[in-house]
Structure formats: C-alpha cells, structure tokens
N, C-alpha and C. Protein backbone atom coordinates (compact mmCIF):
# COMPACT_ATOMS: atom_id res chain seq x y z
N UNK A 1 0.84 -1.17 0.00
CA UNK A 1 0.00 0.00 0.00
C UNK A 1 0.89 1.24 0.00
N UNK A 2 0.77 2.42 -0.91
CA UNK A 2 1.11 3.00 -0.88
C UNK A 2 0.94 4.41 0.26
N UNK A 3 1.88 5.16 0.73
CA UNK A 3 1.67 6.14 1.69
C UNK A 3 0.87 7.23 1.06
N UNK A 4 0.04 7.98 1.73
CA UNK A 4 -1.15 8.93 1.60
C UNK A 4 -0.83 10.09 1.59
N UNK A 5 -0.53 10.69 0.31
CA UNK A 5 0.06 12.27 -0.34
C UNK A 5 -1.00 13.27 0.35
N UNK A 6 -0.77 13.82 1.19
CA UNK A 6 -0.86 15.35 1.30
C UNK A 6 -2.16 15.90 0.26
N UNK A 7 -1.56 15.67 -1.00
CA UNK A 7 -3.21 16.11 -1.98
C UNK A 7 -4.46 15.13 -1.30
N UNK A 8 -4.04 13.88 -1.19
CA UNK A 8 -5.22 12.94 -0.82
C UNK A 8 -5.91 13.16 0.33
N UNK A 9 -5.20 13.81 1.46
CA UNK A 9 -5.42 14.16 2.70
C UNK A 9 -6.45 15.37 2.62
N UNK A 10 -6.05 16.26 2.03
CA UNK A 10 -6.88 17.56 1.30
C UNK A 10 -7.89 17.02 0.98
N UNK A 11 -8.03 16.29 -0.22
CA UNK A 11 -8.93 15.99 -0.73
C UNK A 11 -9.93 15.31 0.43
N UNK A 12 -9.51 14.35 1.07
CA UNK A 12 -10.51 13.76 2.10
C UNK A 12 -11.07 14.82 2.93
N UNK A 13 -10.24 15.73 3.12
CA UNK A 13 -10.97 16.72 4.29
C UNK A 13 -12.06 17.55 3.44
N UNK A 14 -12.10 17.73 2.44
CA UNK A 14 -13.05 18.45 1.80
C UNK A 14 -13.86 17.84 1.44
N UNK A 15 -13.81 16.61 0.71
CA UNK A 15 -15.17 15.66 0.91
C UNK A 15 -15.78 15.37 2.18
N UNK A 16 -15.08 15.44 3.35
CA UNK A 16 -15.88 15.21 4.27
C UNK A 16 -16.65 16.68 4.78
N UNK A 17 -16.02 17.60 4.62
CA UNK A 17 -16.54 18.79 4.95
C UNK A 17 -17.73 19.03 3.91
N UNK A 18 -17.83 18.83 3.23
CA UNK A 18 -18.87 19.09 2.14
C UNK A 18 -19.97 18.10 2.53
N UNK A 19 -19.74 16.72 2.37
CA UNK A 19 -20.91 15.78 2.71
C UNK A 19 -21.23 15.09 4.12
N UNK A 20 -20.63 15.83 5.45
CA UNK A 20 -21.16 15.22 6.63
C UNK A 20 -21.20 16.41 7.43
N UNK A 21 -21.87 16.24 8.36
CA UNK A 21 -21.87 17.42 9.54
C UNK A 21 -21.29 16.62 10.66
N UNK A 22 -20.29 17.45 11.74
CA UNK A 22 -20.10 16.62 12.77
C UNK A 22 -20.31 17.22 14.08
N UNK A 23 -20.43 16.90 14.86
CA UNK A 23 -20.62 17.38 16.34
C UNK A 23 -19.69 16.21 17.29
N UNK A 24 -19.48 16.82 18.12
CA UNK A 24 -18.98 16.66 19.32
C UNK A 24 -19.99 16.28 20.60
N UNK A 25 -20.00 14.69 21.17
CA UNK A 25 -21.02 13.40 22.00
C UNK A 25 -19.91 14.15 23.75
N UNK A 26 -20.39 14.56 24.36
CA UNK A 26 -19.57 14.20 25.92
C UNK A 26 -20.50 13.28 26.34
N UNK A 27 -19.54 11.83 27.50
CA UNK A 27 -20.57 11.61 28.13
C UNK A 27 -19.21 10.95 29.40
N UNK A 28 -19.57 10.86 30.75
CA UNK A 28 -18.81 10.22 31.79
C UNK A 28 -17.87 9.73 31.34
N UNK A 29 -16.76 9.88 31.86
CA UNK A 29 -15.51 9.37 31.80
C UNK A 29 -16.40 7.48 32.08
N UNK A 30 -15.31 6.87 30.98
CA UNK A 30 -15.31 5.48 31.02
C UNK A 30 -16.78 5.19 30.26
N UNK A 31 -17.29 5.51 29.87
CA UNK A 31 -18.72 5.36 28.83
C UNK A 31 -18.13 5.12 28.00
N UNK A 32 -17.48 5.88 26.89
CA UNK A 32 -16.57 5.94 25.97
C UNK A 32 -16.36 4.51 25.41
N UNK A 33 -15.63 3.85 26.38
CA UNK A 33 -14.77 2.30 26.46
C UNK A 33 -16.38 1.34 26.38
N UNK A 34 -17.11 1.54 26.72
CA UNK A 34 -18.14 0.41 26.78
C UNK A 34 -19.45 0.83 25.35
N UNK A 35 -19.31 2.13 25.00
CA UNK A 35 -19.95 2.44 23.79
C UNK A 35 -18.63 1.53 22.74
N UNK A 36 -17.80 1.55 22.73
CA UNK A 36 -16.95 1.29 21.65
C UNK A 36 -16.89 -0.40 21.51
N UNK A 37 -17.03 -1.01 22.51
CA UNK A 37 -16.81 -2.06 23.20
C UNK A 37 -18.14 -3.11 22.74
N UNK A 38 -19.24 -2.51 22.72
CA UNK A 38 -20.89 -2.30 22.67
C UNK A 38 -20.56 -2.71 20.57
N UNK A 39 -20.49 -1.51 20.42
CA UNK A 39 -20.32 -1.36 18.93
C UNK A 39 -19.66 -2.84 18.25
N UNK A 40 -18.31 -2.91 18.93
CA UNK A 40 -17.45 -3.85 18.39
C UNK A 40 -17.90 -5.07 18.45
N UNK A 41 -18.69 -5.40 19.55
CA UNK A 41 -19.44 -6.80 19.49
C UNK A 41 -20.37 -7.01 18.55
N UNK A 42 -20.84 -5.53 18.05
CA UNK A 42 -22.05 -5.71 16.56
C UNK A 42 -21.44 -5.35 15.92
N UNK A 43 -19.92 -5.33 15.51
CA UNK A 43 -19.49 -5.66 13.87
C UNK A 43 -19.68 -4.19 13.64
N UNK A 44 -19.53 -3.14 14.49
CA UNK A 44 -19.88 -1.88 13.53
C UNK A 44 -18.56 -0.75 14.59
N UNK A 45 -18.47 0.23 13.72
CA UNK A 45 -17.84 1.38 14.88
C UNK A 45 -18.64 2.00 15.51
N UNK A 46 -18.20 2.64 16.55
CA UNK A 46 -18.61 3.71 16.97
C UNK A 46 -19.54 4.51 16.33
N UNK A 47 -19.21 5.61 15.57
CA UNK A 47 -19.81 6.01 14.22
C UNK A 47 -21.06 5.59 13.97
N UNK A 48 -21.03 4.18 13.47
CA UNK A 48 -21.64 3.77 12.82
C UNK A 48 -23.09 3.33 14.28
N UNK A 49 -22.81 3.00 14.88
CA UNK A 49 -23.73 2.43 16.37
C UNK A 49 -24.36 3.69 16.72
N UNK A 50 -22.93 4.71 16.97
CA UNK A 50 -24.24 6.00 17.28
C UNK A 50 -25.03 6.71 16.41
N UNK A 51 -24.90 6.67 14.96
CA UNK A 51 -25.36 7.03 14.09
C UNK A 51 -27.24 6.32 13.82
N UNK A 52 -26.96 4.87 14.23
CA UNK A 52 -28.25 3.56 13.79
C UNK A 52 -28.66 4.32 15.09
N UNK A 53 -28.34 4.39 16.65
CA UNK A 53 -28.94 4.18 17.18
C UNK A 53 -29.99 5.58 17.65
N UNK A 54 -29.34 6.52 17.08
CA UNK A 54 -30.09 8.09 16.46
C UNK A 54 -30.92 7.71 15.63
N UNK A 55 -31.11 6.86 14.72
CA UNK A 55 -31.85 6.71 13.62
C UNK A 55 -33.10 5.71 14.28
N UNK A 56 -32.63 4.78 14.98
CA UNK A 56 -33.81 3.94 15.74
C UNK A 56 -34.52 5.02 16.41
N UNK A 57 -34.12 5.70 17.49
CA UNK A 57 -34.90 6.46 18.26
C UNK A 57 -35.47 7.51 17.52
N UNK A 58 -35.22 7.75 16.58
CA UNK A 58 -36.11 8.95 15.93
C UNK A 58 -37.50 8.42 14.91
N UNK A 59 -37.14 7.17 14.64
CA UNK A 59 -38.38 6.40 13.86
C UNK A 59 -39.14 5.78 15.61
N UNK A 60 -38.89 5.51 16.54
CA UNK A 60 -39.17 4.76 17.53
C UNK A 60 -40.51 5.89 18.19
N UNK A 61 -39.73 7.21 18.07
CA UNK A 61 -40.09 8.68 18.36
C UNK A 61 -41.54 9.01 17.81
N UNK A 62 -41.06 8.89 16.24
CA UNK A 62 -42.31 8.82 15.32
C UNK A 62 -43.28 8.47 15.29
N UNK A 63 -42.96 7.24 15.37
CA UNK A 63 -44.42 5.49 15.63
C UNK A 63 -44.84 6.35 16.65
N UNK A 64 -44.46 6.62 17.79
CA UNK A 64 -45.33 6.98 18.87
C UNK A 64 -46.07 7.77 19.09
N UNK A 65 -45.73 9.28 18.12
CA UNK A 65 -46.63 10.20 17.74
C UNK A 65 -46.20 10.96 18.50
C-alpha cells in the first residue's frame, strides 16, 4: 500500500466537509470504552452504532406520535 500524499489528505478533508456534519457526543468518563466495546461486538464502529442508534430512536419517536 502505498503512503497517503498530502493532496489525498486535502482531498478527504473536503469531501468530508462538504458531505457530513459533525458534532462533538460528551458523556462520563469510562462510557466511551463500553460504547466502543458495545459497537465492536455488533461488527460496527462507533460512528456507525451512534449514528443507527439516532436513527432507531427517531423512527421509535415517530411510531409513537
């Protein structure tokens, strides 16, 4: 594999700036380790767990009226 040029790095930061929004999660020291931990046992990241699990609760939200 080749090492990751500086243009490519650019380039990633601007695709991501263009197509995601991000925010910043605080929660208790040591949460962190058991969200990640949580995730990894379902095959997914971080990211990806808090992302579904925003998406469950907002359809969950819905149904309920």
């Amino acid at each position: 594999m080749s090492p990751v040029t500086e243009k490519h790095k650019k380039y990633t930061a601007e695709y991501v700036k263009a197509h995601y929004d991000e925010f910043r999660v605080r929660m208790k020291k040591g949460k962190r380790e058991q969200v990640q931990a949580h995730a990894a046992a379902h095959g997914e990241s971080m990211n990806a767990f808090i992302n579904r699990a925003i998406d469950e609760a907002m359809q969950r939200d819905k149904e309920e009226g």
